[in-house]
Protein backbone atom coordinates (compact mmCIF):
# COMPACT_ATOMS: atom_id res chain seq x y z
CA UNK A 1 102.19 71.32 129.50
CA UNK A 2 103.32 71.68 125.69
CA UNK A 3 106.85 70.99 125.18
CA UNK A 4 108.81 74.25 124.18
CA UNK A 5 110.92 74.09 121.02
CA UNK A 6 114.00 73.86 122.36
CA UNK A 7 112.88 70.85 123.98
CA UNK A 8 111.44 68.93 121.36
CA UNK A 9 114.64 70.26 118.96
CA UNK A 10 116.53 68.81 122.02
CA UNK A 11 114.45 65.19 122.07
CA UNK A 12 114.87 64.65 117.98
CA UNK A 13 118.66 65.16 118.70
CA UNK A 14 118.77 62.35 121.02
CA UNK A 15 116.93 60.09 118.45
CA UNK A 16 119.16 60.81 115.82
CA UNK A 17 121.70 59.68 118.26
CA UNK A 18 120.49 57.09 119.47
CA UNK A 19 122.08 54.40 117.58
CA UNK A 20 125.40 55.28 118.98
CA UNK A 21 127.23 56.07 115.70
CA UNK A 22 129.47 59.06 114.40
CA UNK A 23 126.91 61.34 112.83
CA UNK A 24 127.85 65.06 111.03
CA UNK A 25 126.42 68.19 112.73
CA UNK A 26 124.97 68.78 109.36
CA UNK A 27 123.25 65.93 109.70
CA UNK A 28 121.80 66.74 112.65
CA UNK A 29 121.02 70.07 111.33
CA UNK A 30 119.51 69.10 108.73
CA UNK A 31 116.85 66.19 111.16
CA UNK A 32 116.42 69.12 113.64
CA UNK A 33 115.88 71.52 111.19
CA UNK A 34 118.67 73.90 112.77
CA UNK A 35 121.70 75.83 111.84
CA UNK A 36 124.49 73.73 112.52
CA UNK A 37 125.73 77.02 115.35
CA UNK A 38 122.35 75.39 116.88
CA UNK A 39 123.58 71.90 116.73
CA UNK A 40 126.74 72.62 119.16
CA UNK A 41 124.46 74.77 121.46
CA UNK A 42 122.15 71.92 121.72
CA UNK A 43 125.00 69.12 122.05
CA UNK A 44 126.20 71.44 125.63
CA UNK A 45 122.22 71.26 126.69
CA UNK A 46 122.24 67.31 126.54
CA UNK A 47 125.39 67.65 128.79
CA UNK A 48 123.48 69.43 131.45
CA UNK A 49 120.85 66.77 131.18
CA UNK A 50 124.46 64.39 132.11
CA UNK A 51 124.48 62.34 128.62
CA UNK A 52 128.10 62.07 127.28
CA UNK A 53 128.74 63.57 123.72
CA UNK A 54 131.58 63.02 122.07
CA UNK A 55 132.75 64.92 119.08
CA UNK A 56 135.45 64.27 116.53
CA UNK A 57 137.35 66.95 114.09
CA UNK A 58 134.75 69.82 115.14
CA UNK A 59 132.02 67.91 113.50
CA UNK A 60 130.89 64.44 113.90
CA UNK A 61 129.38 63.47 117.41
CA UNK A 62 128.14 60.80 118.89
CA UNK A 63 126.10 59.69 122.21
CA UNK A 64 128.67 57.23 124.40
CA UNK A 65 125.67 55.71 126.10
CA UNK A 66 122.77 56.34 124.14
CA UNK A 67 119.06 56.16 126.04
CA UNK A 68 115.95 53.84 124.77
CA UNK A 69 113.54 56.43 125.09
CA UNK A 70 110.34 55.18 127.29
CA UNK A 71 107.17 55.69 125.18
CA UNK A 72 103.83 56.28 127.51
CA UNK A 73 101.55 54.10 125.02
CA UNK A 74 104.46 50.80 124.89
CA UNK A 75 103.73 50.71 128.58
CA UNK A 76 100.53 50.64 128.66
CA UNK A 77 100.34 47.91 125.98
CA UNK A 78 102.75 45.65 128.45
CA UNK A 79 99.97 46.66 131.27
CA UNK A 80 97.41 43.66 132.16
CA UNK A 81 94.31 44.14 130.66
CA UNK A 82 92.74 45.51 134.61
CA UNK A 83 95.67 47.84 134.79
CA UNK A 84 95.50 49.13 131.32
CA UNK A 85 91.99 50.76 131.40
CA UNK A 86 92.69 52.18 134.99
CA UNK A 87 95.71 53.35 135.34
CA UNK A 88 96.81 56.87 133.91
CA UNK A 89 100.68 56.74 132.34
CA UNK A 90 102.17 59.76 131.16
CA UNK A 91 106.21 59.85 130.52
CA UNK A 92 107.97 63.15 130.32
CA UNK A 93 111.47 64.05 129.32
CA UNK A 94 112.54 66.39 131.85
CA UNK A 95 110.38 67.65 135.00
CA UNK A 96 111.80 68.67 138.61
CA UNK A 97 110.60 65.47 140.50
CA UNK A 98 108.12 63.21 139.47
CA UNK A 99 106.15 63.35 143.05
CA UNK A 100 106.42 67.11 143.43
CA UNK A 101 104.33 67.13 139.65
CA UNK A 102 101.96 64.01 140.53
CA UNK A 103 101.65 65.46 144.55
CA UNK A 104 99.93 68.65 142.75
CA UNK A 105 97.81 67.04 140.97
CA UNK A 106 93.70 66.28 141.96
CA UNK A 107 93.21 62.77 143.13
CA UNK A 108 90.69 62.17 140.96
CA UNK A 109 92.75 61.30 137.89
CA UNK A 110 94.16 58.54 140.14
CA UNK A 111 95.91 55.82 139.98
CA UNK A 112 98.33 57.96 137.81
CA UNK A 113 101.51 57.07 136.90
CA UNK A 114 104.48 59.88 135.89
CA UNK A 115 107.57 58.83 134.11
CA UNK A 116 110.95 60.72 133.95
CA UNK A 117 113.51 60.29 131.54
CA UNK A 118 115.53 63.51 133.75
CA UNK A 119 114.86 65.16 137.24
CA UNK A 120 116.40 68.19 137.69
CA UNK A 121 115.10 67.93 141.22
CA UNK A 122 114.67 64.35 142.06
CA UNK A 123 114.42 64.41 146.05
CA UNK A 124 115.43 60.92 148.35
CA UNK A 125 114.81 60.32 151.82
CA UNK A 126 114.98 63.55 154.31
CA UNK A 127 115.69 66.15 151.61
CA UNK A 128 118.46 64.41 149.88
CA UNK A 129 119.22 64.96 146.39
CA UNK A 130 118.63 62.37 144.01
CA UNK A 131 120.80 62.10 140.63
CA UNK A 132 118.55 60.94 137.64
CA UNK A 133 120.82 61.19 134.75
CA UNK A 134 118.74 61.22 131.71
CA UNK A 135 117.19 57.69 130.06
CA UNK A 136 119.87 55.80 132.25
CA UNK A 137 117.29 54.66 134.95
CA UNK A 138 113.64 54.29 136.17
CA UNK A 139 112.52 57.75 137.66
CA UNK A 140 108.58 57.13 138.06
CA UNK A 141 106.06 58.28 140.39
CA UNK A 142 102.53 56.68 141.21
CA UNK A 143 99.65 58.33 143.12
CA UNK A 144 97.03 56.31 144.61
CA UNK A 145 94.02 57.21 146.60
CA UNK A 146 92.81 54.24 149.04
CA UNK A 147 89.24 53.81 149.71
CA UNK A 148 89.51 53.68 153.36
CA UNK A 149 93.18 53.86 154.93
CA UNK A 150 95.22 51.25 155.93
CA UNK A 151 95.70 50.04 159.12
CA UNK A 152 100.03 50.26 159.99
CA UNK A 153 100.53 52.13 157.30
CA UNK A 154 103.91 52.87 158.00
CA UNK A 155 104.53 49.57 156.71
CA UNK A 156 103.45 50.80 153.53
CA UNK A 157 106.86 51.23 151.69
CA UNK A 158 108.18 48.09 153.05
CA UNK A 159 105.45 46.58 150.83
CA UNK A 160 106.22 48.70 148.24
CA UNK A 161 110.10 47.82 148.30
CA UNK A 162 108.81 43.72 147.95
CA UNK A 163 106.96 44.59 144.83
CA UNK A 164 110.05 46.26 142.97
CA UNK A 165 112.33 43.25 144.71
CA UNK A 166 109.51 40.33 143.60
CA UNK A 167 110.50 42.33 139.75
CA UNK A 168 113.97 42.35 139.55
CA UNK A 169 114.19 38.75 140.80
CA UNK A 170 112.31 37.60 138.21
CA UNK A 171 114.14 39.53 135.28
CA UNK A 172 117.43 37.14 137.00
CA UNK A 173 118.50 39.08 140.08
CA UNK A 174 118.28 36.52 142.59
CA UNK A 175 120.47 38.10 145.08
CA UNK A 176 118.12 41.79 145.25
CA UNK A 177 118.00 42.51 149.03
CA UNK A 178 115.91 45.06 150.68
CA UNK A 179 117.49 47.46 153.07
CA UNK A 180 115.30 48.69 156.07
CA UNK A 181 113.52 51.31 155.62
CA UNK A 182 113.66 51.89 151.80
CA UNK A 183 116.21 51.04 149.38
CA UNK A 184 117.09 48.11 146.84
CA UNK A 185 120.16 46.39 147.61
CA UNK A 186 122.38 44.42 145.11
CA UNK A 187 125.92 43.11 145.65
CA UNK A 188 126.31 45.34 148.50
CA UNK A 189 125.23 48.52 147.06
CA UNK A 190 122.68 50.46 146.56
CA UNK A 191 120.27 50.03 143.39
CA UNK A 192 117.66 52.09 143.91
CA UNK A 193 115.41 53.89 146.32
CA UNK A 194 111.37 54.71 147.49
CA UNK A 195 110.29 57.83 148.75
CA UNK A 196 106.14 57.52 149.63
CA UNK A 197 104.69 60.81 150.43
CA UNK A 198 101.02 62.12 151.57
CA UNK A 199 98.85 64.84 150.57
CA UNK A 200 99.06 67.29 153.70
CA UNK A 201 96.05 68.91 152.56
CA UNK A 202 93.76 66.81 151.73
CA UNK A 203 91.84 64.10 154.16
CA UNK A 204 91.57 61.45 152.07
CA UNK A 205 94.20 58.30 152.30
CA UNK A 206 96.19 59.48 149.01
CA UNK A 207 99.56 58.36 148.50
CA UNK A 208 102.53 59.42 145.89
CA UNK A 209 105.11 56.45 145.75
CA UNK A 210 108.07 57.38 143.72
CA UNK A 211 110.35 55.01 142.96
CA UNK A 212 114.38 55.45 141.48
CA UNK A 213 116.21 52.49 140.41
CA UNK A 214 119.41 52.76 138.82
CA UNK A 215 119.33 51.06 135.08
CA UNK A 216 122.70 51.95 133.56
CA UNK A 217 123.97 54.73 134.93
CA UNK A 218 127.51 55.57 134.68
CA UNK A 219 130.54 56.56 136.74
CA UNK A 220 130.36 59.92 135.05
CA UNK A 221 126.54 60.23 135.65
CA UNK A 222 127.33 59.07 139.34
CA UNK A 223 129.91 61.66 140.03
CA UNK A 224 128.94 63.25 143.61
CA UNK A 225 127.48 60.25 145.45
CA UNK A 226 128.87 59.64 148.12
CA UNK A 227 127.53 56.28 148.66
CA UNK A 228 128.48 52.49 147.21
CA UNK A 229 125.67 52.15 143.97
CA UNK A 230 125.09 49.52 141.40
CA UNK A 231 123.08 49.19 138.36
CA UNK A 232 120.46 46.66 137.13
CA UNK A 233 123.00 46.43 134.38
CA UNK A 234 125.77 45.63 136.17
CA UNK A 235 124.14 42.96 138.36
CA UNK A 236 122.43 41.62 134.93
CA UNK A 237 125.73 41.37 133.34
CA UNK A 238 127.09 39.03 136.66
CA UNK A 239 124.67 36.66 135.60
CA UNK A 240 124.68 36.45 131.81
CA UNK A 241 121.33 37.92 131.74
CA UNK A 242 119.87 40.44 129.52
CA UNK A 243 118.58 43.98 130.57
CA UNK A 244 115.25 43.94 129.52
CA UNK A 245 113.92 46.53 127.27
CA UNK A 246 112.81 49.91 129.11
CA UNK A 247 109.40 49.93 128.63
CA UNK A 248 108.65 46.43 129.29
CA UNK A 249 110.69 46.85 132.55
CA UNK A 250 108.11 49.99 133.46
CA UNK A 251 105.52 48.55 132.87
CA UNK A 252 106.50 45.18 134.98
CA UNK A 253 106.92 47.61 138.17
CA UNK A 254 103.91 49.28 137.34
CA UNK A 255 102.21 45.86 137.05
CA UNK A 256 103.57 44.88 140.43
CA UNK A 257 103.05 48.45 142.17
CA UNK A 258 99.06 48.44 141.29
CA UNK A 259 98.70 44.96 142.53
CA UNK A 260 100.87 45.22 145.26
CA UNK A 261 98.51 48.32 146.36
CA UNK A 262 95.24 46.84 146.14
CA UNK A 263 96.38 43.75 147.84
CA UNK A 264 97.69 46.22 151.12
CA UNK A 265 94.56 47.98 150.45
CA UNK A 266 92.51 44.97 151.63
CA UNK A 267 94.98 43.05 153.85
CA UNK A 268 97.85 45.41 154.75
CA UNK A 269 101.28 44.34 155.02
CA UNK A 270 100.24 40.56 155.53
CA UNK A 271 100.94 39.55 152.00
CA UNK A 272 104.17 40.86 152.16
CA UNK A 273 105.59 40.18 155.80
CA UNK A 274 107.37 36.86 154.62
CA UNK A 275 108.77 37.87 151.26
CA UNK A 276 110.45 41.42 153.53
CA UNK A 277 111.79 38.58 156.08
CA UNK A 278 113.34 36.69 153.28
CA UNK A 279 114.35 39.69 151.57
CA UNK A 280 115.63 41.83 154.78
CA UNK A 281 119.40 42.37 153.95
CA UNK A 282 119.26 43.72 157.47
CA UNK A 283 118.60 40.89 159.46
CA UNK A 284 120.21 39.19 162.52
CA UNK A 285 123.15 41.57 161.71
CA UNK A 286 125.25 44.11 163.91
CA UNK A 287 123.76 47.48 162.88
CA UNK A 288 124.14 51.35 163.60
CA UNK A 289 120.83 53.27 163.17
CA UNK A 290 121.74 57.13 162.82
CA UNK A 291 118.50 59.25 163.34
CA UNK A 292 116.70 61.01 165.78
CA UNK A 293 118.61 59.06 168.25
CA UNK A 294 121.71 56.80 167.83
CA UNK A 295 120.96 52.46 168.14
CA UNK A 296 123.45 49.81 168.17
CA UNK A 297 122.94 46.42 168.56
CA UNK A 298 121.27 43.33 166.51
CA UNK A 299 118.49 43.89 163.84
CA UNK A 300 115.95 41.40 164.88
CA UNK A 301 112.99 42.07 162.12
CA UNK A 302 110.13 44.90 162.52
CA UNK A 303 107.34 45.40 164.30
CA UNK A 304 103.77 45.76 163.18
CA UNK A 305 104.23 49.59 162.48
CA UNK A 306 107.36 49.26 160.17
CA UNK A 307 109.61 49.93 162.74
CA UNK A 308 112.69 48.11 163.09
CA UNK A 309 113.54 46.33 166.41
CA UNK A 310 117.23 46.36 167.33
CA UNK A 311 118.30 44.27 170.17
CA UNK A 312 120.47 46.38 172.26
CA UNK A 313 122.12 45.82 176.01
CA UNK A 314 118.93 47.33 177.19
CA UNK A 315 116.65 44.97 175.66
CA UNK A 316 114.46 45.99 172.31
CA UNK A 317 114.72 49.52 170.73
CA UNK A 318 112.64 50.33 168.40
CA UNK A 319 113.68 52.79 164.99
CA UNK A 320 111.17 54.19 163.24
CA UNK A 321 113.52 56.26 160.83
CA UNK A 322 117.19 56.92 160.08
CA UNK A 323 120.14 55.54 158.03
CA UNK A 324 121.25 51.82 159.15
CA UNK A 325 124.55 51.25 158.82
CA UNK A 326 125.55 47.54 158.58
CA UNK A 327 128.78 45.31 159.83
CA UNK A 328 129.97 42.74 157.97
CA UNK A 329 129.45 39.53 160.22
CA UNK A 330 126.07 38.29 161.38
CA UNK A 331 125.02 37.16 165.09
């Protein structure tokens, strides 16, 4: 889809901005090659795409927390050799979600990765919105078609969660927890999320993983969840490490995504089962599960399907979706 003007106008204003400084509207004028009536115009878009401008005197600006901009060919040069010749990256500024775009498109340009810099519709679990402020996190999609599918494949975005985890330990976030059934944990909060949905029309085992982890977004970005969140920044920052930049980070989950599927591919959730156990923030702790029905009691692991098994009064109960809630001592 070609980029309309205002867009593009829109992107070389965030790249003349990107250093952080004071910078004149003329300036900017002048780099965009618009009036400067255009500039202000423009400055109110990059609001609504929830970056923070600040102006001073009527007419210097300045980006408070300006994005690295991914670039579609840097991550494919960070991409393994095997990965680099196979797999299809595209990045886009802005687009609704990234699986709504890749879920409509024919599985035979798969694997294909899709990038986000902004959703304007990012979706979570069970319809929920999900905020992707723009260039402050990793909004990215993959589709992949399996060859023949997957026994337990519910288990499928349990694997999924170990490959972003077995990432963001080794960029020095030891303490990244998984939380059953699909979000990244860090100093009890939430960093980031998986939502894996299937083709409904088509017979073939085709999956679209999207993935949202929160990079550096912002209390202002934030405003409207509801929900205790963190940032890889913020848990970076706790221990002296350094954020690493953008597109290497993409193309490390990619990396780990594309292996991570053809190794479930051939022997399911195997590979991953001890790395969740280690990893299960959820674990021989008191826990509420809120979905179709209502389970208290002990979380005691999952079972070959994905589900989790909650010790209750009655003996095992078995959740196979819904929103645990956790207490704060373990049994």
């Amino acid at each position: 889809m070609a980029r309309s003007l205002n867009e593009r106008q829109l992107l070389l204003l965030i790249d003349a901005l990107a250093s952080g400084s004071w910078i004149s509207r003329a300036a900017l004028a002048e780099i965009c090659a618009i009036s400067e009536q255009s500039v202000a115009s423009h400055l109110n878009n990059l609001r609504g795409w929830q970056l923070e401008v600040e102006t001073r005197s009527g007419k210097l600006c300045r980006l408070v927390h300006p994005p690295r901009r991914l670039d579609a060919k840097k991550i494919k040069e960070h991409l393994p050799p095997a990965w680099r010749d196979r797999i299809r990256v595209r990045v886009q500024p802005i687009v609704d979600s990234t699986n709504t775009r890749l879920l409509a498109l024919p599985s035979k340009y798969d694997p294909q990765a899709l990038f986000a810099e902004y959703q304007s519709a990012g979706r979570g679990r069970q319809g929920r919105r999900w905020i992707s402020p723009f260039g402050s996190g990793m909004w990215l999609s993959l589709a992949w078609l399996f060859e023949h599918c997957p026994s337990h494949v519910g288990t499928l975005s349990l694997a999924v969660g170990v490959c972003c985890a077995r990432v963001l330990r080794s960029i020095g976030l030891a303490d990244v927890m998984l939380k059953w059934p699909n979000d990244l944990w860090l100093m009890g909060a939430k960093l980031g999320g998986i939502l894996i949905e299937r083709n409904d029309d088509s017979s073939a085992c085709r999956f679209v993983i999207g993935i949202g982890i929160n990079v550096s977004m912002n209390a202002n970005q934030a405003c409207g969840l509801d929900r205790p969140w963190t940032t890889l920044q913020q848990g970076l920052l706790s221990v002296q490490s350094a954020l690493p930049e953008r597109n290497v980070l993409a193309s490390q989950l990619l990396t780990s995504l594309a292996d991570g599927l053809e190794c479930f591919s051939l022997s399911g959730f195997a590979s991953f089962a001890h790395d969740w156990d280690m990893l299960d923030i959820t674990r021989n702790r008191s826990v509420t599960v809120n979905g179709s029905r209502s389970l208290n009691g002990i979380s005691r692991g999952i079972d070959l399907n994905g589900a989790l098994r909650i010790e209750t009064d009655a003996g095992i109960a078995l959740a196979y979706s819904g929103d645990v809630s956790l207490s704060v001592c373990r049994k």
